[in-house]
Protein backbone atom coordinates (compact mmCIF):
# COMPACT_ATOMS: atom_id res chain seq x y z
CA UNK A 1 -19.95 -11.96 -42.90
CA UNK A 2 -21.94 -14.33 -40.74
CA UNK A 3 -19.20 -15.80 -39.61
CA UNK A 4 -17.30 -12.29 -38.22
CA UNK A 5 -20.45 -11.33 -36.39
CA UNK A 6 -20.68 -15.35 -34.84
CA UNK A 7 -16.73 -13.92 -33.45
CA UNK A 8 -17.63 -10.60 -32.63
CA UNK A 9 -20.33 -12.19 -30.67
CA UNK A 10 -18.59 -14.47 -29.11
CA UNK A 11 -15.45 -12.14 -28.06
CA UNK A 12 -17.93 -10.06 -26.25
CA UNK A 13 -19.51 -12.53 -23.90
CA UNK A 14 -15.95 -13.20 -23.42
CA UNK A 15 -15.19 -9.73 -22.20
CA UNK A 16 -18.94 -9.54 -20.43
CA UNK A 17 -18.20 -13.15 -18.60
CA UNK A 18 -14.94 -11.43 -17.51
CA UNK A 19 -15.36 -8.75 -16.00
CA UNK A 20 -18.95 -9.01 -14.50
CA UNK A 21 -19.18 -7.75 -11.48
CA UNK A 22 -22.21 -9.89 -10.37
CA UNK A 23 -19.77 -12.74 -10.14
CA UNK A 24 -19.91 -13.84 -6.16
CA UNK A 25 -21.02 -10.75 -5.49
CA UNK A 26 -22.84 -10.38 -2.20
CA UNK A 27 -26.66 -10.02 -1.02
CA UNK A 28 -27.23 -5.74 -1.39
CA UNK A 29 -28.41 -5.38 2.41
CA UNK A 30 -25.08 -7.80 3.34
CA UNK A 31 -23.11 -5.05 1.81
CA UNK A 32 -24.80 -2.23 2.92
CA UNK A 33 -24.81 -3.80 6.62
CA UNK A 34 -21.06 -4.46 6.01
CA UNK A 35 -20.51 -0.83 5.30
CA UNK A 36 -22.93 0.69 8.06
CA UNK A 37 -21.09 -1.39 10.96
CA UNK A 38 -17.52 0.37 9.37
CA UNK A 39 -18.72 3.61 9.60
CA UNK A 40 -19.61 3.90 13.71
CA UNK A 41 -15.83 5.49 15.39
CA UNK A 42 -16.55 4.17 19.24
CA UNK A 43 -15.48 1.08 21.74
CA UNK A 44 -12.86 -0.47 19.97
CA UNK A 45 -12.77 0.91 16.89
CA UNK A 46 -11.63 3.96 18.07
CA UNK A 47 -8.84 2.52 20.33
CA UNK A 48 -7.84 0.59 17.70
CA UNK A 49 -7.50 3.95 14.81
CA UNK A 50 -5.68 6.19 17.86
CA UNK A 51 -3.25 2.72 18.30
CA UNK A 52 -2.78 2.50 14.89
CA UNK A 53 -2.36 6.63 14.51
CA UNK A 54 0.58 6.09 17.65
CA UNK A 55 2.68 3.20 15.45
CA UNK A 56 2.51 5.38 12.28
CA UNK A 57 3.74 8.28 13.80
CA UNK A 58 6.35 5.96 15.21
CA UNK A 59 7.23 4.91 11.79
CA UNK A 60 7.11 7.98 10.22
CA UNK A 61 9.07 9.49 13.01
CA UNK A 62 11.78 6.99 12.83
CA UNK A 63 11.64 6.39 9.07
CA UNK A 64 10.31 3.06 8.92
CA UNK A 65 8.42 2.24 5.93
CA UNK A 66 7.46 -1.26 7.20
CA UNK A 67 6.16 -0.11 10.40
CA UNK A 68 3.94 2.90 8.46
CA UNK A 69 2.23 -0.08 6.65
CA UNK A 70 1.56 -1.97 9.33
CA UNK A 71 -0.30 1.06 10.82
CA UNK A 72 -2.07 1.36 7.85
CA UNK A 73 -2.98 -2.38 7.95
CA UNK A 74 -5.03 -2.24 11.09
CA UNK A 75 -6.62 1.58 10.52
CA UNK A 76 -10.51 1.70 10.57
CA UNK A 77 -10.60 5.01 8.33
CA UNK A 78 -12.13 3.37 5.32
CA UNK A 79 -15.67 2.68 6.46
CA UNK A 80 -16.77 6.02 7.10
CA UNK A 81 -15.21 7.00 3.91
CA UNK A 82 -17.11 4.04 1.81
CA UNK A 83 -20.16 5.28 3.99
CA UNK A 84 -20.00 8.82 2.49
CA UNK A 85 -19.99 7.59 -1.01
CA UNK A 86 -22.32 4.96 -0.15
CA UNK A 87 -25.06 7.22 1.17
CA UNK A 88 -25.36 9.84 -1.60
CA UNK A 89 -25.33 6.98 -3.97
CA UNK A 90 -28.33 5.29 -2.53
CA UNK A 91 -30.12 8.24 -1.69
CA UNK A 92 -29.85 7.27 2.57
CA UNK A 93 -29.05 10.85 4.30
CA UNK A 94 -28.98 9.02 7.62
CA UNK A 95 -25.96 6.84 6.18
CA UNK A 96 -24.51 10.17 4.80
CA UNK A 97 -24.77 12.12 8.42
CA UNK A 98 -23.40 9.51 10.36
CA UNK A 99 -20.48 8.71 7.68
CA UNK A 100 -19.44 12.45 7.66
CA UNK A 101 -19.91 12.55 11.76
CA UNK A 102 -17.30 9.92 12.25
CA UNK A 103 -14.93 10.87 9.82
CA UNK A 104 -14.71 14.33 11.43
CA UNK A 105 -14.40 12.64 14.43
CA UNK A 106 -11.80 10.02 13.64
CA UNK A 107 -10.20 12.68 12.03
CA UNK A 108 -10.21 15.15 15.05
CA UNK A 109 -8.71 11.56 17.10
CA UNK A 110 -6.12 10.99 14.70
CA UNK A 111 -4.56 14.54 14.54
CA UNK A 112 -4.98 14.93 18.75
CA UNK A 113 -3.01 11.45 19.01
CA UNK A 114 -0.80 12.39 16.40
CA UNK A 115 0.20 16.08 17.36
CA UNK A 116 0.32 15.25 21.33
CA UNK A 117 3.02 12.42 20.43
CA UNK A 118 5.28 14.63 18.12
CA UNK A 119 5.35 16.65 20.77
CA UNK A 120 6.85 15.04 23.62
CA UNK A 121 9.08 12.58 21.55
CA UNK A 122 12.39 13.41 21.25
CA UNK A 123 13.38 13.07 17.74
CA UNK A 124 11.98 16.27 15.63
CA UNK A 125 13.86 16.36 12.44
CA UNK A 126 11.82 15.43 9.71
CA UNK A 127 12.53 12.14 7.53
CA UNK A 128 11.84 11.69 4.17
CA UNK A 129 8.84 9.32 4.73
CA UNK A 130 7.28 12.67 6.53
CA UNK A 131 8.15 15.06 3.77
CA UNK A 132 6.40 12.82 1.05
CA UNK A 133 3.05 13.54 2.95
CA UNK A 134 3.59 17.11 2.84
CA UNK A 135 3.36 17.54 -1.84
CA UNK A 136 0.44 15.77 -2.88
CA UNK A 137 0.82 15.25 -6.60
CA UNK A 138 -1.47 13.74 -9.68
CA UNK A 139 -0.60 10.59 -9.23
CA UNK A 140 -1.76 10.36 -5.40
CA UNK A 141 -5.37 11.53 -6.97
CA UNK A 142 -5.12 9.04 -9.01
CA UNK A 143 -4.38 5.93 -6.35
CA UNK A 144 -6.87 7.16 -4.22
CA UNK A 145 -9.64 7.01 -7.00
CA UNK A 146 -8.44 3.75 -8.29
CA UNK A 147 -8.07 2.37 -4.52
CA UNK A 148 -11.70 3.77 -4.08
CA UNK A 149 -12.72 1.49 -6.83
CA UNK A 150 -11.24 -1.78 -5.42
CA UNK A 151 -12.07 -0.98 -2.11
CA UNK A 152 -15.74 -1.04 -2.53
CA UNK A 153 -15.89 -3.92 -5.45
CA UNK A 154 -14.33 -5.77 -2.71
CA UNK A 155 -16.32 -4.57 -0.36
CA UNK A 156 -19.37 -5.76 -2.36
CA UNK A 157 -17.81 -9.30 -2.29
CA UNK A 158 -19.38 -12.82 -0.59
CA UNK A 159 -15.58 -13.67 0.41
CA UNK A 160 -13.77 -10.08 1.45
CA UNK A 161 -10.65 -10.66 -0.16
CA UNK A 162 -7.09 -9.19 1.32
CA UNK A 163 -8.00 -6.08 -2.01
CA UNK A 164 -9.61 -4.11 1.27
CA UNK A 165 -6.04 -4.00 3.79
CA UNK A 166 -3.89 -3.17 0.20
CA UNK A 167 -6.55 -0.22 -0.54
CA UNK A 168 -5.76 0.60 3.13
CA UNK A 169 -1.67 0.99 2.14
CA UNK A 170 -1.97 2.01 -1.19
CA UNK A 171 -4.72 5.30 -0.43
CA UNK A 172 -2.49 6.42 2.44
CA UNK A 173 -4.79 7.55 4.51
CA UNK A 174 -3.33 7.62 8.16
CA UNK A 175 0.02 9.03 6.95
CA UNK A 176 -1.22 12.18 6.02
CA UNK A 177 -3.29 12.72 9.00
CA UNK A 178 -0.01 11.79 11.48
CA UNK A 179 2.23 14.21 9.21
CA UNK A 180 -0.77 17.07 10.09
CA UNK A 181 -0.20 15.82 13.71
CA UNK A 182 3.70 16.54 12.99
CA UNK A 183 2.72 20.18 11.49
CA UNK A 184 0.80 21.33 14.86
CA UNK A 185 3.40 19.79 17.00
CA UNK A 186 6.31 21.88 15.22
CA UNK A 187 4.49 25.01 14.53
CA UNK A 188 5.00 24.05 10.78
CA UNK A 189 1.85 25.39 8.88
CA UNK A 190 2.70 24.45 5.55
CA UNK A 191 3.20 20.34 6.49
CA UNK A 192 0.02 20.94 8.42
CA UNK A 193 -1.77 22.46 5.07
CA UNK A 194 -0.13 20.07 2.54
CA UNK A 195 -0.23 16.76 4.83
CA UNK A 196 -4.02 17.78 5.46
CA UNK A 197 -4.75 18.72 1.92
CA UNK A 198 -3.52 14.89 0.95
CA UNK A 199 -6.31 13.22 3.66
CA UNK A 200 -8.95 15.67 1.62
CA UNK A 201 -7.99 14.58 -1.74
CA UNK A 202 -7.85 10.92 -0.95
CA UNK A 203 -10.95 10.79 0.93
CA UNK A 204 -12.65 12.88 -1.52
CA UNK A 205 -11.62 10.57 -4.23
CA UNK A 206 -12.24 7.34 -2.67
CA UNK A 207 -15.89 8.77 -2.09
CA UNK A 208 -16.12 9.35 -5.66
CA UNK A 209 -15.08 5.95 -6.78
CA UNK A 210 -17.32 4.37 -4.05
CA UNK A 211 -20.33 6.38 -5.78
CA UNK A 212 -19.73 5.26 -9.17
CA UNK A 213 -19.60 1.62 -8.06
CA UNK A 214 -22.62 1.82 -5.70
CA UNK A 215 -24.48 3.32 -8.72
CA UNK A 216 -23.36 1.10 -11.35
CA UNK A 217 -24.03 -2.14 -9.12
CA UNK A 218 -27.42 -0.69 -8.92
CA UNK A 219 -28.22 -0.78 -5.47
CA UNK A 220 -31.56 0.23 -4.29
CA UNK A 221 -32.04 3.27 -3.37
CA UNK A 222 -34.07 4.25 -0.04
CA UNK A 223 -37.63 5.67 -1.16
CA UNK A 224 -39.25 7.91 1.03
CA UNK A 225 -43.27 8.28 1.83
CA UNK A 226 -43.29 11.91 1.76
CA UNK A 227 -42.84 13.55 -1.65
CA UNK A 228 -42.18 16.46 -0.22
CA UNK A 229 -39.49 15.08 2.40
CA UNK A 230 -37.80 13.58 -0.05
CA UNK A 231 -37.48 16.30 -2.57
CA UNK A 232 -35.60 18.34 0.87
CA UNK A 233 -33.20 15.52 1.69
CA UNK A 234 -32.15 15.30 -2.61
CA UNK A 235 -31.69 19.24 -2.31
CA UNK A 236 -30.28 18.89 0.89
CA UNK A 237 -27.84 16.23 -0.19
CA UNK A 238 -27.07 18.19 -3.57
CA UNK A 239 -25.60 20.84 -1.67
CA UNK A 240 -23.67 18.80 0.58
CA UNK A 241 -22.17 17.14 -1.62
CA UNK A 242 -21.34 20.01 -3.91
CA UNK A 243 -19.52 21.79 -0.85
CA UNK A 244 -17.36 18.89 -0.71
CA UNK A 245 -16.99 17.69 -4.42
CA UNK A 246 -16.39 21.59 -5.70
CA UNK A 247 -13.10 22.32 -3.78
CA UNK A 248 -11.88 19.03 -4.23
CA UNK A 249 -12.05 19.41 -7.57
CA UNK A 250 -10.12 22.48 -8.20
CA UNK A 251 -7.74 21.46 -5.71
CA UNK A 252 -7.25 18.38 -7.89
CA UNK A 253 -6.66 20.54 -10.57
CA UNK A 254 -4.31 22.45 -8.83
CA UNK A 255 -2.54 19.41 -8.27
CA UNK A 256 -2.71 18.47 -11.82
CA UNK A 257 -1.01 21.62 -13.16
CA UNK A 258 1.65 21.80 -10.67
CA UNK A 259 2.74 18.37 -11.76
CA UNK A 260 2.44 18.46 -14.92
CA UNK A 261 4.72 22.36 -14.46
CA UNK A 262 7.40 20.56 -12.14
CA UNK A 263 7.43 17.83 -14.80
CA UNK A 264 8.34 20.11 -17.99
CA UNK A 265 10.40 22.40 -15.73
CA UNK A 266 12.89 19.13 -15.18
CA UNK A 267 12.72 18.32 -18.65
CA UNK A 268 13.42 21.96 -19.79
CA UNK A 269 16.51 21.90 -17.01
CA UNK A 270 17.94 18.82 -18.32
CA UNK A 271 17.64 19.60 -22.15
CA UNK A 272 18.45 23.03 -21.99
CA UNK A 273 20.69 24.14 -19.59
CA UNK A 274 23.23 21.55 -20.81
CA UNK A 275 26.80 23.79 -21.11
CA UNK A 276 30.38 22.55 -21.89
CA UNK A 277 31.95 23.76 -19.25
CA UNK A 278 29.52 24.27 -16.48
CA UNK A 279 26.67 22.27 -15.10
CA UNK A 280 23.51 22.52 -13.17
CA UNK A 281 24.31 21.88 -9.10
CA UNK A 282 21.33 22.52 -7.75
CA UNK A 283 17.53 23.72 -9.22
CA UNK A 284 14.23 24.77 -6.96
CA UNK A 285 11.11 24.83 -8.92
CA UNK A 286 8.26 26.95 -7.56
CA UNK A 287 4.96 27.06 -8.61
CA UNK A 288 2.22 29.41 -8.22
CA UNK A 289 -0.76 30.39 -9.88
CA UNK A 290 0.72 34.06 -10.55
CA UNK A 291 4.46 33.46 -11.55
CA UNK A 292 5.59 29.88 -10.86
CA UNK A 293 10.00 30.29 -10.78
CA UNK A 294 12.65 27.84 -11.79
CA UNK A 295 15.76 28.99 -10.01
CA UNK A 296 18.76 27.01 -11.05
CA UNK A 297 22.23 27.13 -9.26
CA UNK A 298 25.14 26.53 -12.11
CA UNK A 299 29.02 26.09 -11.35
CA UNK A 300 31.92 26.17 -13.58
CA UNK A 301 32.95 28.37 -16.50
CA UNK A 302 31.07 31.55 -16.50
CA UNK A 303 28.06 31.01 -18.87
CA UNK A 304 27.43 34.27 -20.94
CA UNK A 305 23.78 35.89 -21.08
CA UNK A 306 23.39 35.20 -24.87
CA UNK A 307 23.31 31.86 -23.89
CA UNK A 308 21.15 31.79 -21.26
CA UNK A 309 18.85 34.12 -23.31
CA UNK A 310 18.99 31.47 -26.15
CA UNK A 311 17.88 29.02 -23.01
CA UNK A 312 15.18 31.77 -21.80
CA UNK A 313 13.92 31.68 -25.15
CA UNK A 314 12.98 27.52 -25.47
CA UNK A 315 10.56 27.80 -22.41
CA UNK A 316 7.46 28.09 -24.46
CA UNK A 317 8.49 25.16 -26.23
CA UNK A 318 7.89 23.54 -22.35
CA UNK A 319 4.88 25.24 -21.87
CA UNK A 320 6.80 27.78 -19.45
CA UNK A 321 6.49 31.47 -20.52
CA UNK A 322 4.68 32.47 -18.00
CA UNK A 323 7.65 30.90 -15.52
CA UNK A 324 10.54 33.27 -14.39
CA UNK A 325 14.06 31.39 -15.07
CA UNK A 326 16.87 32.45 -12.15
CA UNK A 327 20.22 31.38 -12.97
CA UNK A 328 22.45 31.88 -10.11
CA UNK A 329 26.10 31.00 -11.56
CA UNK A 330 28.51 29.53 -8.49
CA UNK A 331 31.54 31.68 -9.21
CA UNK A 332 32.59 35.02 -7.40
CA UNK A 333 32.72 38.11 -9.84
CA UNK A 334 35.51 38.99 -8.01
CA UNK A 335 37.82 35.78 -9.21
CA UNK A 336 36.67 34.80 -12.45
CA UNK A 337 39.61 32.45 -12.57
CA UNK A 338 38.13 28.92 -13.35
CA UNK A 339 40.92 27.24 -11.35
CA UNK A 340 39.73 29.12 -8.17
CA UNK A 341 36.69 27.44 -8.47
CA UNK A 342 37.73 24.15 -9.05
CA UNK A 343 40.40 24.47 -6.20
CA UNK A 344 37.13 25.34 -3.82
CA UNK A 345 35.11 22.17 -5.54
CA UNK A 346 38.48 20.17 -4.60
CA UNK A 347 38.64 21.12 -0.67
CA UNK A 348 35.07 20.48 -0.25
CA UNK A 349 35.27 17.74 -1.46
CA UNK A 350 38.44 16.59 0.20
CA UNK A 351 36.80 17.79 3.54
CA UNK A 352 34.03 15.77 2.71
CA UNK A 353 35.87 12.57 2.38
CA UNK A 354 38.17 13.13 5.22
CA UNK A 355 34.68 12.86 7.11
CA UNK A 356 33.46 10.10 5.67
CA UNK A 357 36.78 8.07 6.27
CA UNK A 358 36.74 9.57 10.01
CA UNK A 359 33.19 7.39 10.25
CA UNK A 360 33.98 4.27 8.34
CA UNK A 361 37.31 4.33 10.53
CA UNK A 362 34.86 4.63 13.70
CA UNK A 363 33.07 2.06 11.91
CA UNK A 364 36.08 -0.63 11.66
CA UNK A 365 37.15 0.00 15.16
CA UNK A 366 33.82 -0.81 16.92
CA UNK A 367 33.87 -4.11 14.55
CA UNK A 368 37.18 -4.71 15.54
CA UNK A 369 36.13 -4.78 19.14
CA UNK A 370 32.85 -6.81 18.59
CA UNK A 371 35.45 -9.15 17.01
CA UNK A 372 38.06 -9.35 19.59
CA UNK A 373 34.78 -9.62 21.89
CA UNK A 374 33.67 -12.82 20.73
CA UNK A 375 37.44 -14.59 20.25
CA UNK A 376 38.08 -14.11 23.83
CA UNK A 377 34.46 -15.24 24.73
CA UNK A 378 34.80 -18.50 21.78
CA UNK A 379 38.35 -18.84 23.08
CA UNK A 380 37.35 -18.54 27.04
CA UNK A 381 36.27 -22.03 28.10
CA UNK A 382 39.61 -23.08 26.46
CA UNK A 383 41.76 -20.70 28.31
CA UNK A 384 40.07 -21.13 31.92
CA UNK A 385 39.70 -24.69 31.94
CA UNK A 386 42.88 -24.94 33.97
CA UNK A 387 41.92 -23.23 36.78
CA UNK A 388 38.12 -24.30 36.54
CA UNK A 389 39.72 -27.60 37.16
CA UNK A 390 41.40 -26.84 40.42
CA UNK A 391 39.04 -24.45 41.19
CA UNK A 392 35.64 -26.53 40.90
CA UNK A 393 36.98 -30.45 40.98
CA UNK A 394 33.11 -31.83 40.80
CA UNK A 395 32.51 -29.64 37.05
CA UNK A 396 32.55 -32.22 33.81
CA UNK A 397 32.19 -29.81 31.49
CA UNK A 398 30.89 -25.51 30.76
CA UNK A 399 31.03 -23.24 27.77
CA UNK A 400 30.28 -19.74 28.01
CA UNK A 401 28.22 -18.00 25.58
CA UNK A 402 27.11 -13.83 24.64
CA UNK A 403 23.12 -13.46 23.92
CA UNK A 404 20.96 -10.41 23.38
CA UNK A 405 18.33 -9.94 25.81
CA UNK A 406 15.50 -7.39 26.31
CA UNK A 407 13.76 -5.74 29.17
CA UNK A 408 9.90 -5.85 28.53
CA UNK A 409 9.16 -2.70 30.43
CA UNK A 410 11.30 -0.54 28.88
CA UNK A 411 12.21 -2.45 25.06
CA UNK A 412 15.96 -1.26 25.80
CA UNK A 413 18.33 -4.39 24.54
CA UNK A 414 21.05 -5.81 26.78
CA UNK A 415 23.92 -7.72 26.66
CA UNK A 416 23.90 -11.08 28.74
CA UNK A 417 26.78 -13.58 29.48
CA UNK A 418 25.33 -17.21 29.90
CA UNK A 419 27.46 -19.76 31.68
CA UNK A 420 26.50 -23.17 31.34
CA UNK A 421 28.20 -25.76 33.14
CA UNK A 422 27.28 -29.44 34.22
CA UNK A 423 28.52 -31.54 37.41
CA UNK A 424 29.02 -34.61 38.78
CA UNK A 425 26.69 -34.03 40.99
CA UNK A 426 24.20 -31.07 42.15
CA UNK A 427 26.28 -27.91 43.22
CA UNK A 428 25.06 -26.11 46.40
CA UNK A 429 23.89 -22.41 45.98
CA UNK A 430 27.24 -21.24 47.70
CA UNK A 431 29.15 -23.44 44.51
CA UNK A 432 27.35 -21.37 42.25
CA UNK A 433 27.76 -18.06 43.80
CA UNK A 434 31.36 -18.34 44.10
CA UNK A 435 31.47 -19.57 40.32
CA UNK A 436 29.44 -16.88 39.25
CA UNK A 437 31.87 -14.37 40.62
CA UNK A 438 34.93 -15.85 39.73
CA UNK A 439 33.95 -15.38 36.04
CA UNK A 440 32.30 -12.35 36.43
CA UNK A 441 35.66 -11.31 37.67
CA UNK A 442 37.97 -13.44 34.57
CA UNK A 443 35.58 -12.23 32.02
CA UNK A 444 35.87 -8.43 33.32
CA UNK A 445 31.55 -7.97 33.04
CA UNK A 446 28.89 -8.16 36.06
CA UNK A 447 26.25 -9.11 34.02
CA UNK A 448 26.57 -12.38 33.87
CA UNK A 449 24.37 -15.41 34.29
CA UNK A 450 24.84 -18.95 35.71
CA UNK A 451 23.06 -21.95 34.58
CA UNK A 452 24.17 -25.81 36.44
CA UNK A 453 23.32 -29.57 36.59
């Protein structure tokens, strides 16, 4: 008996060496000082958050994941975030004000910046890395509140480890705000609402997690002379904070039941509307509070309605009564003949192929001239050596060579021809302008370059 409570002992200051968070943790006013100089949005820091809000509307104009994370990388929008849960959790109003200030105002930055770039850049269509800022779901809650966490038990750190730039990617915070930006640029209200909805949740939660942290790392709390001054900021505070924490909340649970809807919707779509000879093409699940719908597009055999009743009647077992099932069945009543159907399936997808051939063919023909390109550039010193010889009697020796160059003031890439050749002795300027054009003319190009000795 002893013995088990020696182990039971022992297993515990295992677990307490392990994961106590006093371990190199930092002086209490180093943190705090660390978080008040994050939270200020002027000078640099706010070039630097309207530069980083310009490349990640880039990125998530052109696609680019790798080019969103770098934005993300160099955004300031965590300290004024950390400050927020910071100041409630030490009791410091003046921390809380100047937290919330900034946010609104690097907020109010980011979507200007954002919005005034969508609209004068030419590309308007929006890519999938733009859509996935629009449907916040449970498990973006969830990352921010976790992110929260690591962000400000690194924060809290003697050494800040490279945990603060990840909780900068993983939270997202910058995306959302650009894809807002996107929403007022296009007139699209309901990327403006969900993109903007995502920034609220994640801040919200990362606030949250920062509070809990603060609190259980038992920092001290900022006492106050007056009794009565104090009691006013608490209430004061109280209130704020329930403004903020009480929306989030439901939204969250908004977020939680729509997921959690979409989720058994799929599965019920998958298990259930399984026929022999017809299958699901295309679905759109809706939800709402009132009457969330599952419309599903089928195509084959006509599917009869005792069958789709028997499918109607498994939704509770998904937790779906209260969902309206559409079944729209991709055959014409007029021509119930199968093989009309399958003749249609057939041509579109022959058209389809014809297409894709018609661009792989495109494909193989602009390879096939980059390849005959660089044969006759390989094969050029070999084939004009004759006449470089009679031509230019002083040359030893050239090769001529096809590099990629790039203008600085405008990024656009180039193609360059470099000639290299080496003489006897030095060539005059007039040598080298009348070698220059003679294989600008040979090699059919004007943009060519010249390099002797």
């Amino acid at each position: 008996m002893a013995s088990g409570r020696r182990i039971d002992l022992a297993f515990y200051r295992f677990l307490k060496d392990r994961f106590n968070l006093d371990t190199d943790r930092a002086d209490d006013e180093a943190t705090l000082d660390y978080i008040r100089k994050g939270v200020e949005f002027k000078g640099a820091n706010l070039w630097i958050l309207i530069f980083a809000v310009l490349i990640c509307s880039i990125g998530l104009n052109v696609n680019s994941t790798a080019v969103v994370i770098g934005a993300m990388l160099i955004s300031p929008l965590m300290g004024p975030i950390l400050g927020i849960g910071t100041g409630v959790a030490i009791n410091d109003p003046e921390l809380l004000k100047r937290s919330t200030k900034n946010l609104v105002v690097a907020t109010l930055f980011s979507v200007v910046a954002s919005t005034v770039y969508f609209w004068v850049t030419p590309i308007s269509v929006a890519q999938s890395e733009l859509l996935a800022r629009t449907n916040p779901t449970v498990w973006d809650v969830l990352i921010a509140f976790f992110g929260g966490l690591a962000g400000i038990v690194a924060g809290s750190r003697k050494e800040k480890s490279n945990a603060i730039p990840g909780v900068a990617i993983a939270t997202a915070l910058m995306p959302p705000l650009c894809t807002a930006g996107y929403g007022l640029a296009t007139g699209n209200g309901y990327y403006f609402i969900g993109a903007f909805y995502l920034f609220f949740i994640n801040s919200v939660c990362i606030s949250i997690a920062t509070f809990v942290i603060v609190r259980l790392l038992r920092f001290p709390k900022k006492e106050f002379v007056d009794v009565a001054q104090e009691k006013r900021v608490k209430t004061w505070m109280t209130v704020l904070v329930l403004i903020t924490l009480l929306p989030s909340v439901w939204l969250a649970y908004q977020t939680v039941k729509r997921s959690i809807f979409e989720q058994n919707a799929n599965l019920f779509i998958e298990k259930e509307l399984r026929f022999e000879k017809a299958r699901v093409i295309a679905k759109n699940i809706i939800y709402n509070n009132k009457q969330p719908v599952i419309e599903v597009t089928l195509f084959g055999e006509h599917v009869s309605e005792e069958l789709l009743e028997d499918a109607r009647s498994e939704m509770a077992n998904y937790n779906l009564s209260h969902a309206s099932l559409n079944i729209i069945q991709g055959y014409d009543p007029a021509h119930t003949d199968t093989e009309v159907n399958n003749k249609a399936l057939l041509e579109e997808l022959l058209r389809k192929n014809e297409r894709q051939l018609r661009v792989r063919e495109e494909q193989l023909k602009e390879l096939e001239n980059e390849l005959t390109t660089f044969k006759q550039i390989t094969n050029a010193p070999v084939m004009l050596a004759p006449e470089v010889k009679v031509l230019f009697p002083d040359m030893v020796s050239f090769s001529i060579s096809r590099s990629l160059t790039v203008r600085l003031d405008s990024l656009r890439p180039d193609t360059t021809y470099v000639a290299w050749a080496q003489y006897r002795k030095s060539p005059s300027r007039a040598e080298l302008r009348r070698l220059r054009e003679w294989l600008a003319t040979r090699m059919g190009t004007g943009n060519l370059q010249v390099i002797a000795h």
